[in-house]
C-alpha atoms as a PDB file:
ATOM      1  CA  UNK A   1       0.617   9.528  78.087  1.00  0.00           C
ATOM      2  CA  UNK A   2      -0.652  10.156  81.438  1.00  0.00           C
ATOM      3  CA  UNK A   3      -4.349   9.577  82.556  1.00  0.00           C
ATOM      4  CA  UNK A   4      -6.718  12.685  82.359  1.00  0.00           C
ATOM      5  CA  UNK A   5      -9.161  13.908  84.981  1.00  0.00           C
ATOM      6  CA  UNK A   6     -12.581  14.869  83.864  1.00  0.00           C
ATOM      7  CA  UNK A   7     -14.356  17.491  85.860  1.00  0.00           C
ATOM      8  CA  UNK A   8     -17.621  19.599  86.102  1.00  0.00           C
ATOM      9  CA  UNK A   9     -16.988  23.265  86.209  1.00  0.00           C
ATOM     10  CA  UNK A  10     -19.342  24.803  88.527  1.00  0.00           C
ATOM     11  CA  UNK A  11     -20.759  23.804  92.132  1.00  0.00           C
ATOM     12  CA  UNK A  12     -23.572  24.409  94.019  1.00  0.00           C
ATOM     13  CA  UNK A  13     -21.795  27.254  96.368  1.00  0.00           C
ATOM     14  CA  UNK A  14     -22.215  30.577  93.916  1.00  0.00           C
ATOM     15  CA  UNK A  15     -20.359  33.125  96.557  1.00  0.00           C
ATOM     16  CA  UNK A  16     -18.198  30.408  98.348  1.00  0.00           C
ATOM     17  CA  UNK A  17     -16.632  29.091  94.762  1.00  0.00           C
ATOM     18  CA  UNK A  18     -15.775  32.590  93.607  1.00  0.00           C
ATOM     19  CA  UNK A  19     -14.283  33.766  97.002  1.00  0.00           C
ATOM     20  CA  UNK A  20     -12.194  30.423  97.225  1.00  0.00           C
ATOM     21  CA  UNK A  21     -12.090  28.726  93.539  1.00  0.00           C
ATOM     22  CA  UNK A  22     -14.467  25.901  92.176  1.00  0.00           C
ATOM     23  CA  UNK A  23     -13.875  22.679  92.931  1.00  0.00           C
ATOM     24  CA  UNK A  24     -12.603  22.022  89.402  1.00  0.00           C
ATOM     25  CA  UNK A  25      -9.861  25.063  89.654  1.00  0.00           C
ATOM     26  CA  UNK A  26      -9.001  23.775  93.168  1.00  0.00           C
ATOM     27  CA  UNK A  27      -8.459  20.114  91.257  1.00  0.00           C
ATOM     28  CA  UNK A  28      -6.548  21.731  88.511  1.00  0.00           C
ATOM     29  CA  UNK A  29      -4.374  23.734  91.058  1.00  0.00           C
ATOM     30  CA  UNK A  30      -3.605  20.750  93.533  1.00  0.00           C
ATOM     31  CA  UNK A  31      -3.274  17.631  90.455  1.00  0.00           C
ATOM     32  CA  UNK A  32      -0.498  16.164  88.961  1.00  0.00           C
ATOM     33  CA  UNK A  33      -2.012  15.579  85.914  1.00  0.00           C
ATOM     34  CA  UNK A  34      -4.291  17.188  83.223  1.00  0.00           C
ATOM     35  CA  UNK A  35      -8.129  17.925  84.175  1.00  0.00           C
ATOM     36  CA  UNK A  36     -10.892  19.115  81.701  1.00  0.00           C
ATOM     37  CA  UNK A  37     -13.263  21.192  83.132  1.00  0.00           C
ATOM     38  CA  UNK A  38     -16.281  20.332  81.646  1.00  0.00           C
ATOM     39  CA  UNK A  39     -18.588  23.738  81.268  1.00  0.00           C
ATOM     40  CA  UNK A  40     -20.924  23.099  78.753  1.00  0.00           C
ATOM     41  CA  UNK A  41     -23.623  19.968  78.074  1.00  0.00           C
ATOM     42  CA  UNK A  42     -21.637  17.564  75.771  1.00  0.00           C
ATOM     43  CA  UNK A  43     -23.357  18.394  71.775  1.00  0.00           C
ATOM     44  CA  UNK A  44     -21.083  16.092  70.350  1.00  0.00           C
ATOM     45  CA  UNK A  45     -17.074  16.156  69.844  1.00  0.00           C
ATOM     46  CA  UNK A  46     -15.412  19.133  69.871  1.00  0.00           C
ATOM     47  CA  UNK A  47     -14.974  20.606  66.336  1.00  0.00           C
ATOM     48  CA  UNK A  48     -12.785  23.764  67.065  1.00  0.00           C
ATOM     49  CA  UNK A  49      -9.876  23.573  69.545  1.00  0.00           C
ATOM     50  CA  UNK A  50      -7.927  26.493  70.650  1.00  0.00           C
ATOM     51  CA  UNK A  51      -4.333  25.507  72.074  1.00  0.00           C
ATOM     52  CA  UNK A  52      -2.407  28.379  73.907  1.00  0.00           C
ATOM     53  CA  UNK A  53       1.207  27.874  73.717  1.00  0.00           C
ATOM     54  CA  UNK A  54       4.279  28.958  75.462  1.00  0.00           C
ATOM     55  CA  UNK A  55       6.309  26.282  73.574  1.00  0.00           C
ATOM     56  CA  UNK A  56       6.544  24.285  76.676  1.00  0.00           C
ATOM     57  CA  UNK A  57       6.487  20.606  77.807  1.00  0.00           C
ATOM     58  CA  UNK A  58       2.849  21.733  79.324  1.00  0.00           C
ATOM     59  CA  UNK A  59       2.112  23.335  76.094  1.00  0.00           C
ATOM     60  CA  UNK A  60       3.083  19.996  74.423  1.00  0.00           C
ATOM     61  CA  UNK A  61       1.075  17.815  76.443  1.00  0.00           C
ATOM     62  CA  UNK A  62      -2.049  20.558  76.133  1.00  0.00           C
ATOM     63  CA  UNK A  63      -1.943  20.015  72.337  1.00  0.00           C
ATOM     64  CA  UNK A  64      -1.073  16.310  72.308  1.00  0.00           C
ATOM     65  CA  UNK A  65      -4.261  15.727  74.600  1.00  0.00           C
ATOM     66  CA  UNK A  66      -6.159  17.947  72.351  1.00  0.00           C
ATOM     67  CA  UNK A  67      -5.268  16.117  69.207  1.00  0.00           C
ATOM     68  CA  UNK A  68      -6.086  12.684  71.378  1.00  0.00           C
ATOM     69  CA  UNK A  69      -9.466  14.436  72.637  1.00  0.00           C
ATOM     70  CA  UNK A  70     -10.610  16.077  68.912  1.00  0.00           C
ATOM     71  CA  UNK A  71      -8.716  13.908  66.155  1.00  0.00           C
ATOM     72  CA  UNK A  72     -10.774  15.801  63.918  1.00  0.00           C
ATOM     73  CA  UNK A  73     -11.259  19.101  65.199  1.00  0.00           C
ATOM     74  CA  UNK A  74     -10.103  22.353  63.470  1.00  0.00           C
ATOM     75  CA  UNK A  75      -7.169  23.310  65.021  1.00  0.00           C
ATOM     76  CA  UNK A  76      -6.336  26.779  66.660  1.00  0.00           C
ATOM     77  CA  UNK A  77      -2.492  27.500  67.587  1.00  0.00           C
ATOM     78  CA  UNK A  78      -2.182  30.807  70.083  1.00  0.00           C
ATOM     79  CA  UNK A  79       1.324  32.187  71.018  1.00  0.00           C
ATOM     80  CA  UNK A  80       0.868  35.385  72.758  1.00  0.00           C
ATOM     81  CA  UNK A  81       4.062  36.826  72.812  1.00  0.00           C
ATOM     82  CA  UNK A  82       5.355  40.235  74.976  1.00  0.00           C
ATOM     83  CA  UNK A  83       9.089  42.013  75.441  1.00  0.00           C
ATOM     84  CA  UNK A  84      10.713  44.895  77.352  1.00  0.00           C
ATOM     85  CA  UNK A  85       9.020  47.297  75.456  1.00  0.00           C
ATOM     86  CA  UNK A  86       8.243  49.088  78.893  1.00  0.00           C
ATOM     87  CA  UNK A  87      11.803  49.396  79.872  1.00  0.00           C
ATOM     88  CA  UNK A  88      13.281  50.260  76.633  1.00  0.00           C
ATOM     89  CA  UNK A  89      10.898  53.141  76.769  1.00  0.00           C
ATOM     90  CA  UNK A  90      11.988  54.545  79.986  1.00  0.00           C
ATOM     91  CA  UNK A  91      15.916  53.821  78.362  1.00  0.00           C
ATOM     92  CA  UNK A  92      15.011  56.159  75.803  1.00  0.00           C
ATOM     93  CA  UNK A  93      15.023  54.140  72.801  1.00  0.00           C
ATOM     94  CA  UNK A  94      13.290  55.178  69.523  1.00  0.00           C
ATOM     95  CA  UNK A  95      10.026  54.259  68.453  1.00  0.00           C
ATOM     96  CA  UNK A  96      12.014  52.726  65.505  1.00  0.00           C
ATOM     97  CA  UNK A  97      14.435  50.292  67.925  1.00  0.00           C
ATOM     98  CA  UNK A  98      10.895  49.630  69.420  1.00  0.00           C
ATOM     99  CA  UNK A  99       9.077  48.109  66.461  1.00  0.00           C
ATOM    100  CA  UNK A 100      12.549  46.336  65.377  1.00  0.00           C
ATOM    101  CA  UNK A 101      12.697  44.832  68.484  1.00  0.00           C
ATOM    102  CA  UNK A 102       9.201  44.213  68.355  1.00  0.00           C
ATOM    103  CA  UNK A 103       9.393  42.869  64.855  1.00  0.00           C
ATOM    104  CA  UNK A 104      12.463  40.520  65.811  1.00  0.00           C
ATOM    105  CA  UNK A 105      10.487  39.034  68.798  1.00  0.00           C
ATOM    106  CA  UNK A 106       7.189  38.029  65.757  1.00  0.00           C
ATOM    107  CA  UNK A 107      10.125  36.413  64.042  1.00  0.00           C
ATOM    108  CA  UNK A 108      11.497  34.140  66.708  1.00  0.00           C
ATOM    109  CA  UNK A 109       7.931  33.538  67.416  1.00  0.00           C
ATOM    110  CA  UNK A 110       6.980  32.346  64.292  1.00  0.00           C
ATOM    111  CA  UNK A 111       9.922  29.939  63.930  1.00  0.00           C
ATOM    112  CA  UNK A 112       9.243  28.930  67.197  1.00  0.00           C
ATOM    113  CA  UNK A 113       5.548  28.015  66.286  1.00  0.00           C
ATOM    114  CA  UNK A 114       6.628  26.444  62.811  1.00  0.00           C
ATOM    115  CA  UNK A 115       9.009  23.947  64.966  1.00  0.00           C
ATOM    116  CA  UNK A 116       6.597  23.436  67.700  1.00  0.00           C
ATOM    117  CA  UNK A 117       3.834  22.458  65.158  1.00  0.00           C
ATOM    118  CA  UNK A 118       6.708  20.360  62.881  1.00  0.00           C
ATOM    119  CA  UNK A 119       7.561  18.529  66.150  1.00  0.00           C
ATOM    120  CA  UNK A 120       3.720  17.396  67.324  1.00  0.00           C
ATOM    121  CA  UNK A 121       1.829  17.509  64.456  1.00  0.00           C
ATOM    122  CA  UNK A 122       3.733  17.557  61.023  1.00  0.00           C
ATOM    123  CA  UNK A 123       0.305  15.788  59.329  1.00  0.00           C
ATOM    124  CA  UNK A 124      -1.767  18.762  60.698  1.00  0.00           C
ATOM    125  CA  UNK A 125      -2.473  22.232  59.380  1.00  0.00           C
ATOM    126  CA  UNK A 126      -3.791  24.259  62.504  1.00  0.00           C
ATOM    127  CA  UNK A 127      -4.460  28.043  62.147  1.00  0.00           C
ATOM    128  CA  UNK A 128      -1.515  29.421  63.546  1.00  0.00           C
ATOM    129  CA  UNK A 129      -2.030  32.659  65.611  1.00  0.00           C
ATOM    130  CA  UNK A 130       0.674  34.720  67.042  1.00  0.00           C
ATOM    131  CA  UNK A 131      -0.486  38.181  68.881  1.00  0.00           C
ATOM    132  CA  UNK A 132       1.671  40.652  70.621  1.00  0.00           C
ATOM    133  CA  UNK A 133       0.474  40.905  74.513  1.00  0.00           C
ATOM    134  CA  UNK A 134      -0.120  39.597  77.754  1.00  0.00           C
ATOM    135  CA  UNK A 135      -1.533  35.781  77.426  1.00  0.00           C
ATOM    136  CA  UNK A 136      -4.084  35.778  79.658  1.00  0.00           C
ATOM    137  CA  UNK A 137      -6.516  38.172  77.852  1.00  0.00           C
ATOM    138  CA  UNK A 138      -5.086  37.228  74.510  1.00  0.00           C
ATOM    139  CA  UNK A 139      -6.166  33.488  75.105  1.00  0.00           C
ATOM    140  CA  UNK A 140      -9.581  34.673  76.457  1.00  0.00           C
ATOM    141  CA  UNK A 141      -9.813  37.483  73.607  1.00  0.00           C
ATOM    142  CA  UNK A 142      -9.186  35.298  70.927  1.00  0.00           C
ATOM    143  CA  UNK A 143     -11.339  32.392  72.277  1.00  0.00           C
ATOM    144  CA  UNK A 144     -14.137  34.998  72.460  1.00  0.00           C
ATOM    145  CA  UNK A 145     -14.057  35.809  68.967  1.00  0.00           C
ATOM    146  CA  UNK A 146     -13.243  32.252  68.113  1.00  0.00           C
ATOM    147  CA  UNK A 147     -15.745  30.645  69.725  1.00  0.00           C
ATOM    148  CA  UNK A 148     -14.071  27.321  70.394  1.00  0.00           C
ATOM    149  CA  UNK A 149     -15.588  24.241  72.080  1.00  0.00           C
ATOM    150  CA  UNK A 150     -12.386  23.944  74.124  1.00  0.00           C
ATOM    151  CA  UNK A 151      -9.645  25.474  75.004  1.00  0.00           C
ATOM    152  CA  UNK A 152      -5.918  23.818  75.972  1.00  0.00           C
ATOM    153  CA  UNK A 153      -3.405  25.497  77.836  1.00  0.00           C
ATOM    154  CA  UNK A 154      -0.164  24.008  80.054  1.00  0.00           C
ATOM    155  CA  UNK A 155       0.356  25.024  83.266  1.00  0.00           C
ATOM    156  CA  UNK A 156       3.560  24.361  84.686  1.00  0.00           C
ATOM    157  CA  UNK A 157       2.650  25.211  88.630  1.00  0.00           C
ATOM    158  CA  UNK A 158       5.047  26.202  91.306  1.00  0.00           C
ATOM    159  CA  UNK A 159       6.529  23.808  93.697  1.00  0.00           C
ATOM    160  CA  UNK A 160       7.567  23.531  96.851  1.00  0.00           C
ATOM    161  CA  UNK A 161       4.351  24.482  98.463  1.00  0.00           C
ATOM    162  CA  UNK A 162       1.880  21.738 100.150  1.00  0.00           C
ATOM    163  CA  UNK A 163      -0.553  22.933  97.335  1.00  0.00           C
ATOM    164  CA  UNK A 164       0.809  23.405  94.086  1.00  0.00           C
ATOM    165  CA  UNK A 165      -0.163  26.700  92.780  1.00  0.00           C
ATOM    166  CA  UNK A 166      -2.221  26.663  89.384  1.00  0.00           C
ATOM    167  CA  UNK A 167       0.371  29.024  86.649  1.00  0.00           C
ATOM    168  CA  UNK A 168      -1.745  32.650  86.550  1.00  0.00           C
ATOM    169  CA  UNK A 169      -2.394  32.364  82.948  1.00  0.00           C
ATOM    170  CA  UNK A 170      -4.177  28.966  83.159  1.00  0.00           C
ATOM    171  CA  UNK A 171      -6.002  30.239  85.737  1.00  0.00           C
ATOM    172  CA  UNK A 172      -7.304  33.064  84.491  1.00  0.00           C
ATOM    173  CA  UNK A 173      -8.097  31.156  81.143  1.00  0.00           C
ATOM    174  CA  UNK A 174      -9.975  28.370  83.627  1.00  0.00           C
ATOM    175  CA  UNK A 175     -12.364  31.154  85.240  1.00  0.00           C
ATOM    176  CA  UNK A 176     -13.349  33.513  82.335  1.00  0.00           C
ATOM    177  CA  UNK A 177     -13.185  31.043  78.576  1.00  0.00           C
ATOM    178  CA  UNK A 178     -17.165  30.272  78.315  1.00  0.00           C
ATOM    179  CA  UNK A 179     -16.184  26.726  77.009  1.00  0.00           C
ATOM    180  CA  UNK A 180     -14.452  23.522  78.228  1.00  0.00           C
ATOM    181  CA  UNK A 181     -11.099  24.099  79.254  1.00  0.00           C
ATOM    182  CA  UNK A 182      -7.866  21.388  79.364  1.00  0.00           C
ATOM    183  CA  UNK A 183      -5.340  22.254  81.759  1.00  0.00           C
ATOM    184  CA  UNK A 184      -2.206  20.396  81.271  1.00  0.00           C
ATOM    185  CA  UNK A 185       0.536  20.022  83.862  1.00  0.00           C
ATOM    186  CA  UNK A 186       3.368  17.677  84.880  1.00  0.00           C
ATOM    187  CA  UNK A 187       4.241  17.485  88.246  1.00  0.00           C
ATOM    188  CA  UNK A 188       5.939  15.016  90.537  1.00  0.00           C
ATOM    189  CA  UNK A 189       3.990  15.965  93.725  1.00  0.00           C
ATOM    190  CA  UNK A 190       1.322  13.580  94.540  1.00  0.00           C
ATOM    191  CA  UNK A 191      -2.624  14.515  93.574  1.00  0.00           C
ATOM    192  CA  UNK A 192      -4.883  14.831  96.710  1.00  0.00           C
ATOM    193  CA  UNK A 193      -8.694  15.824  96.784  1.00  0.00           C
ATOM    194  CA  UNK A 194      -9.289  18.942  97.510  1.00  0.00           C
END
C-alpha cells in the first residue's frame, strides 16, 4: 500500500484559500497518492468512520486506508446511488416504470455493496448505507447526521492536464464535512507542491 500524506486543513489566508482552494485541497488535487486533511485537534483515534463508495479502485483504497487508520472504529459504508429518472420522465414513462427502475437500481446496489464489503472486509460488519441521490450532498448529509471523526472517499482525478483535477464529489466532501477527511487516489502523474 502506498504512503499517505498528512495535511492541516486550513491556512492563514481566509479570502485567498476560499477564492483559490486551501493548501490541503490544492495537495489533494495535484498528489498521486492519498492525503488526510487533518481538521480537527487529534482526541484520540477515530471511533466512527464514514467511507463513501462508488465501488471503485479509489473507493477500495479509501476503505482499506480507513480500516489501516481506525482498526477499531465503527464502520460506516455510503453508496449514493442516482439513474435516468430525469429522462425517463420527459420519455413519458409511468410513475410505476419509475419506481421499478428505481427499485432495480437499490438492488444492484445492494449486491454491489454486499460484494464490495465480502471482497475488503469479510471479518467486518460496517453499517451499510445505500441512499438514492446525488453523492456529494448525500456524503455530506449523512456525515452531518452521523457525526463521524472522518470521512473516506476515492477520487479518481482527470488526466491529461499539468494539474490533475480533484473528482467533484471529493471535492465538495473536502470543503464542507466538519471532520477529517481521506482522499484516496491513484495516479501515475508525478506529485509536485503546490
Amino acid at each position: 500500500m502506498q504512503p499517505m500524506l498528512v495535511v492541516g486543513a486550513h491556512g492563514a489566508q481566509f479570502i485567498k484559500d476560499w477564492l483559490t482552494g486551501t493548501i490541503a485541497e490544492r495537495i489533494a488535487r495535484k498528489g498521486d497518492r492519498p492525503v488526510l486533511v487533518v481538521k480537527r485537534p487529534v482526541r484520540g483515534p477515530y471511533r466512527r468512520v464514514l467511507v463513501a463508495t462508488d465501488f471503485s479502485d479509489q473507493s477500495r483504497q479509501a476503505l482499506e486506508f480507513s480500516l489501516r487508520l481506525a482498526p477499531r472504529a465503527k464502520m460506516h459504508i455510503l453508496h449514493a446511488y442516482q439513474g435516468i429518472e430525469g429522462q425517463l420522465w420527459r420519455g413519458g414513462f409511468s410513475k410505476a416504470e419509475i419506481l421499478r427502475y428505481r427499485h432495480e437500481i437499490a438492488q444492484k446496489s445492494r449486491a454491489q455493496m454486499k460484494n464490495f464489503i465480502r471482497s475488503l472486509a469479510p471479518d467486518r460488519k460496517p453499517v451499510v448505507h445505500l441512499r438514492y441521490g446525488r453523492a456529494p450532498h448525500i456524503i455530506t448529509g449523512v456525515a452531518r447526521r452521523l457525526r463521524p471523526d472522518l470521512v473516506s472517499v476515492g477520487s479518481a482525478g482527470r488526466t491529461g492536464l499539468p494539474y490533475v483535477l480533484l473528482g467533484s464529489v471529493a471535492e465538495h466532501v473536502l470543503r464542507e464535512a466538519a471532520c477529517d477527511v481521506l482522499v484516496a487516489r491513484s495516479n501515475s502523474s508525478g506529485f509536485k507542491l503546490p
